[in-house]
Protein backbone atom coordinates (compact mmCIF):
# COMPACT_ATOMS: atom_id res chain seq x y z
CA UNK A 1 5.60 -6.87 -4.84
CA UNK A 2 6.05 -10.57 -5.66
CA UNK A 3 1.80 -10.82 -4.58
CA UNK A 4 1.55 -8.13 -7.47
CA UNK A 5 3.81 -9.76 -9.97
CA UNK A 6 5.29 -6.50 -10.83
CA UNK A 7 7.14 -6.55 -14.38
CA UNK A 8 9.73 -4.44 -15.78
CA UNK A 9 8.86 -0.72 -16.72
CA UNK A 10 5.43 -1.07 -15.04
CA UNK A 11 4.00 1.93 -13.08
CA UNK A 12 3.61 1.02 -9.09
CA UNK A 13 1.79 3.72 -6.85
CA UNK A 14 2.32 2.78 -3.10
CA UNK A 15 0.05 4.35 -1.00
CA UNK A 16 1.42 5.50 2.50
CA UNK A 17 5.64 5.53 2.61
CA UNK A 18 5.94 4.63 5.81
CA UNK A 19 7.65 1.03 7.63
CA UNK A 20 6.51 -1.40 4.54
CA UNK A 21 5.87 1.50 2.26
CA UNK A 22 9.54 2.30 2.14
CA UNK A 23 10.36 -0.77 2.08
CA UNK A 24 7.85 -1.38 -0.79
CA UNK A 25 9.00 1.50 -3.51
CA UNK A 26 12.38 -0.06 -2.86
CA UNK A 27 11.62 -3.76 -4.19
CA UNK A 28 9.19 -1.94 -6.50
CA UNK A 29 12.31 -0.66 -8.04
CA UNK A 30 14.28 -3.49 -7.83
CA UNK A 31 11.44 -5.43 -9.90
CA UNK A 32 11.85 -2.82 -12.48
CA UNK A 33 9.22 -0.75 -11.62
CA UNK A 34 8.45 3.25 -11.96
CA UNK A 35 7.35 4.10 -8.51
CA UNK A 36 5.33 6.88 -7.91
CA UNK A 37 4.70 7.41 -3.94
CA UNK A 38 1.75 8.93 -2.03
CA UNK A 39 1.37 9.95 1.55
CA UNK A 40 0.68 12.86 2.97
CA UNK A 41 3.24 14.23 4.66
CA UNK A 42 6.15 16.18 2.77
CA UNK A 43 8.97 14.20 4.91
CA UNK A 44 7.78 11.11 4.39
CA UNK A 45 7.54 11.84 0.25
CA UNK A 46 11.18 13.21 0.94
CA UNK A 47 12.38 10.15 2.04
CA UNK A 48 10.79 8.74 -0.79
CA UNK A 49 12.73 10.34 -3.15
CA UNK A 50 15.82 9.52 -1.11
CA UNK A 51 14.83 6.40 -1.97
CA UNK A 52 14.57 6.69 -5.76
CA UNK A 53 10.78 7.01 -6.06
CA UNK A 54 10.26 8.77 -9.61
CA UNK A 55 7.59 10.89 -8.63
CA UNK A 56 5.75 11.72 -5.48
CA UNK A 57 2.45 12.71 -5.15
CA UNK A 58 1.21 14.64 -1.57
CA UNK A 59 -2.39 13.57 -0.99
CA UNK A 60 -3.27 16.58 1.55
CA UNK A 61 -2.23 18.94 -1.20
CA UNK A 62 -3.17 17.17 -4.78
CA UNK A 63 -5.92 14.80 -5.72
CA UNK A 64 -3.73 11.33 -6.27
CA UNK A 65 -6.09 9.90 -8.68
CA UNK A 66 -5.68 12.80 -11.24
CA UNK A 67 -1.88 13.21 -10.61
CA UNK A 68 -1.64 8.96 -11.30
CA UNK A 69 -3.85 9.15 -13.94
CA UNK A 70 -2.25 12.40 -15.66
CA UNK A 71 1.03 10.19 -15.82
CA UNK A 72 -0.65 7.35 -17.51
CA UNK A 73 -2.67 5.33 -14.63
CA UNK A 74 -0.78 2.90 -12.41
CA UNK A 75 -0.43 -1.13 -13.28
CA UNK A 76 -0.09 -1.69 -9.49
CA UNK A 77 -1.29 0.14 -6.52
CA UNK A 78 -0.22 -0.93 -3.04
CA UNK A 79 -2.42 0.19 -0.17
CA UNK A 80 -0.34 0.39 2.52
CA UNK A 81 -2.34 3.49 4.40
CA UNK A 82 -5.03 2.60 6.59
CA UNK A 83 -7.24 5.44 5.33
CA UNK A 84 -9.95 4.02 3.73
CA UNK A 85 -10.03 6.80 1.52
CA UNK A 86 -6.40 5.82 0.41
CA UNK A 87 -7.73 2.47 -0.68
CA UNK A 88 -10.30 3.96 -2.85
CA UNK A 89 -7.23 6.30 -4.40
CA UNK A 90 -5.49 3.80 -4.56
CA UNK A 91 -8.22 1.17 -6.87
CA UNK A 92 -9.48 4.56 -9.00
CA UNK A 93 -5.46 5.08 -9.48
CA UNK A 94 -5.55 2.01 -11.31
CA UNK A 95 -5.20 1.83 -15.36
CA UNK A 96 -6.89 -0.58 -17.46
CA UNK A 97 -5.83 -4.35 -16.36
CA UNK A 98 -4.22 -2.83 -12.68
CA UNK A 99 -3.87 -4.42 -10.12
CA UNK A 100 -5.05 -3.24 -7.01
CA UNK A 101 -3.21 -4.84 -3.49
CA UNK A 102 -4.54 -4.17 0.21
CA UNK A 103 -1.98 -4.83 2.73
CA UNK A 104 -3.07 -2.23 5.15
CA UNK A 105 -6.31 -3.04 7.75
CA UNK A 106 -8.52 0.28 7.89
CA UNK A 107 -10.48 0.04 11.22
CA UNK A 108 -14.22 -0.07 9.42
CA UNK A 109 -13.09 -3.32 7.74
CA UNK A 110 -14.64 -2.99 4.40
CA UNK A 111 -14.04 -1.50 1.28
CA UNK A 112 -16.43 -0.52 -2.12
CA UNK A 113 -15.49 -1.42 -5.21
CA UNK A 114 -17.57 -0.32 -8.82
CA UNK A 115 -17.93 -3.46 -10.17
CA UNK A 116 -18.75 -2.45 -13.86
CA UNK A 117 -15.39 -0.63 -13.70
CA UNK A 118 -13.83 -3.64 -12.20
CA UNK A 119 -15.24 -6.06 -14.85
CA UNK A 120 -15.24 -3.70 -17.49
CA UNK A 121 -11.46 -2.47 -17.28
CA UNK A 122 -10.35 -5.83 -16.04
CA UNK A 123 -8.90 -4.84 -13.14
CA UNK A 124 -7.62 -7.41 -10.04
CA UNK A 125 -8.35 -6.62 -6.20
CA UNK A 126 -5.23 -8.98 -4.37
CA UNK A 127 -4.83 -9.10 -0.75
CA UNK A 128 -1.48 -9.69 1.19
CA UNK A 129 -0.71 -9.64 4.68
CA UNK A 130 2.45 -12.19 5.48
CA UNK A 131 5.31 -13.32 3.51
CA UNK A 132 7.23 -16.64 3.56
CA UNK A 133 10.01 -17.64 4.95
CA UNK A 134 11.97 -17.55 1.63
CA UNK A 135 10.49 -14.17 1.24
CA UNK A 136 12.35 -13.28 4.26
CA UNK A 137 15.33 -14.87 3.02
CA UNK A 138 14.81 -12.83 -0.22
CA UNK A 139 14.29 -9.78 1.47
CA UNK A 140 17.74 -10.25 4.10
CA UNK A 141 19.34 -10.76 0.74
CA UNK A 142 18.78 -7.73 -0.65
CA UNK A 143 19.68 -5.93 2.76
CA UNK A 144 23.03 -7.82 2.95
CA UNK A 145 23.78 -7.08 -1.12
CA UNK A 146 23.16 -3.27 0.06
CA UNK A 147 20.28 -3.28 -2.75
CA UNK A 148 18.22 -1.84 0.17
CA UNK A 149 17.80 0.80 3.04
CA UNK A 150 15.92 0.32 6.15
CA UNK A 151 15.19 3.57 7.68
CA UNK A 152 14.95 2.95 11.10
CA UNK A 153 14.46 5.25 14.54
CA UNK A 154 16.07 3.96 17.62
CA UNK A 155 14.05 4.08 21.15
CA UNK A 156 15.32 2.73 24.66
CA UNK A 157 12.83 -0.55 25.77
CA UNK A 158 10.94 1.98 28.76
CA UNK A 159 10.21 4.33 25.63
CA UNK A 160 8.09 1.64 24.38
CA UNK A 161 4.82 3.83 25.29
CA UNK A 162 5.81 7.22 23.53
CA UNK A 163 7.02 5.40 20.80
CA UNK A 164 3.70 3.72 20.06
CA UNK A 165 2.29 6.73 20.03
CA UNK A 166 4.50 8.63 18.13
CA UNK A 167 3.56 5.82 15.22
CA UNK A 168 -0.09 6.40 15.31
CA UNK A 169 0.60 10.13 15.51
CA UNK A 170 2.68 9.36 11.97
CA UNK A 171 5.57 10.87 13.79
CA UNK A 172 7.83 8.03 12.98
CA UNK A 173 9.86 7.95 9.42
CA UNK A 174 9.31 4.35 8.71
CA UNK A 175 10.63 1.93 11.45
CA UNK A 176 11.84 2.03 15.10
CA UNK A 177 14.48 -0.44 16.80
CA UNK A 178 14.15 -0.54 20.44
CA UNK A 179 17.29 -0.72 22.39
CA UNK A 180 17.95 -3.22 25.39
């Protein structure tokens, strides 16, 4: 959110509530944001709303782009899916002047962008992949001032396999803590 500068009363679509994207509505809303989340499972967009998003958008059943756009367009879109059809939801999404930022690595490695639409409507393309250390500091903050909820899923160590998989199945809420 910080890589997006995300103002007061601005419209933020994250893309894929997962382990960051839970994480991401949440400091979306801290910032001051409207969040609007997409994914495409209904228990993920549940937990979104647990989580105060304002309005949740399921991409298996409703076109995102028209649903963002019917509510005004989004200033930020955070791609945290690694779809590559999320990303381009995510950039058409956009409103005049948004800001579009890829966090997630789809496998293909590449992305299309309309240029005249990107010139045109002034729009921004930011990637971000690692925060700093004060970042982290920022972000324990919050956690500690109970601003913040990590939704976590606990596994023993020797589940380490299954539990992989159950994360690329998209069986997993948001984050899992092993246990020792």
């Amino acid at each position: 959110m910080k890589v997006a500068r995300v103002a007061p009363a601005e419209t933020v679509a994250v893309f894929g509530i997962g382990g960051l994207g839970h994480l991401a509505l949440q400091y979306a809303r801290i910032a001051g944001g409207f969040v609007i989340a997409v994914d495409v499972q209904d228990d993920k967009l549940q937990m979104a709303r647990e989580l105060g998003a304002d309005e949740v958008v399921n991409a298996a059943t409703t076109d995102p782009v028209a649903a963002i756009q019917a509510l005004g367009g989004a200033d930020v879109a955070v791609a945290l899916a690694a779809a590559p059809a999320s990303f381009d939801q995510a950039y058409l999404s956009l409103r005049r002047g948004g800001r579009l930022v890829c966090v997630a690595l789809p496998a293909d490695g590449t992305m299309q962008l309309p240029i005249f639409d990107t010139v045109l409507a002034g729009k921004s393309v930011i990637g971000s992949i690692v925060g700093t250390r004060n970042d982290l500091a920022d972000v324990f903050a919050l956690h500690a001032a109970g601003r913040t909820t990590v939704v976590t899923t606990e596994r023993k160590l020797e589940e380490v396999n299954e539990a992989m998989a159950d994360v690329l199945s998209g069986h997993v809420p948001a984050r899992i803590v092993f246990q020792f």
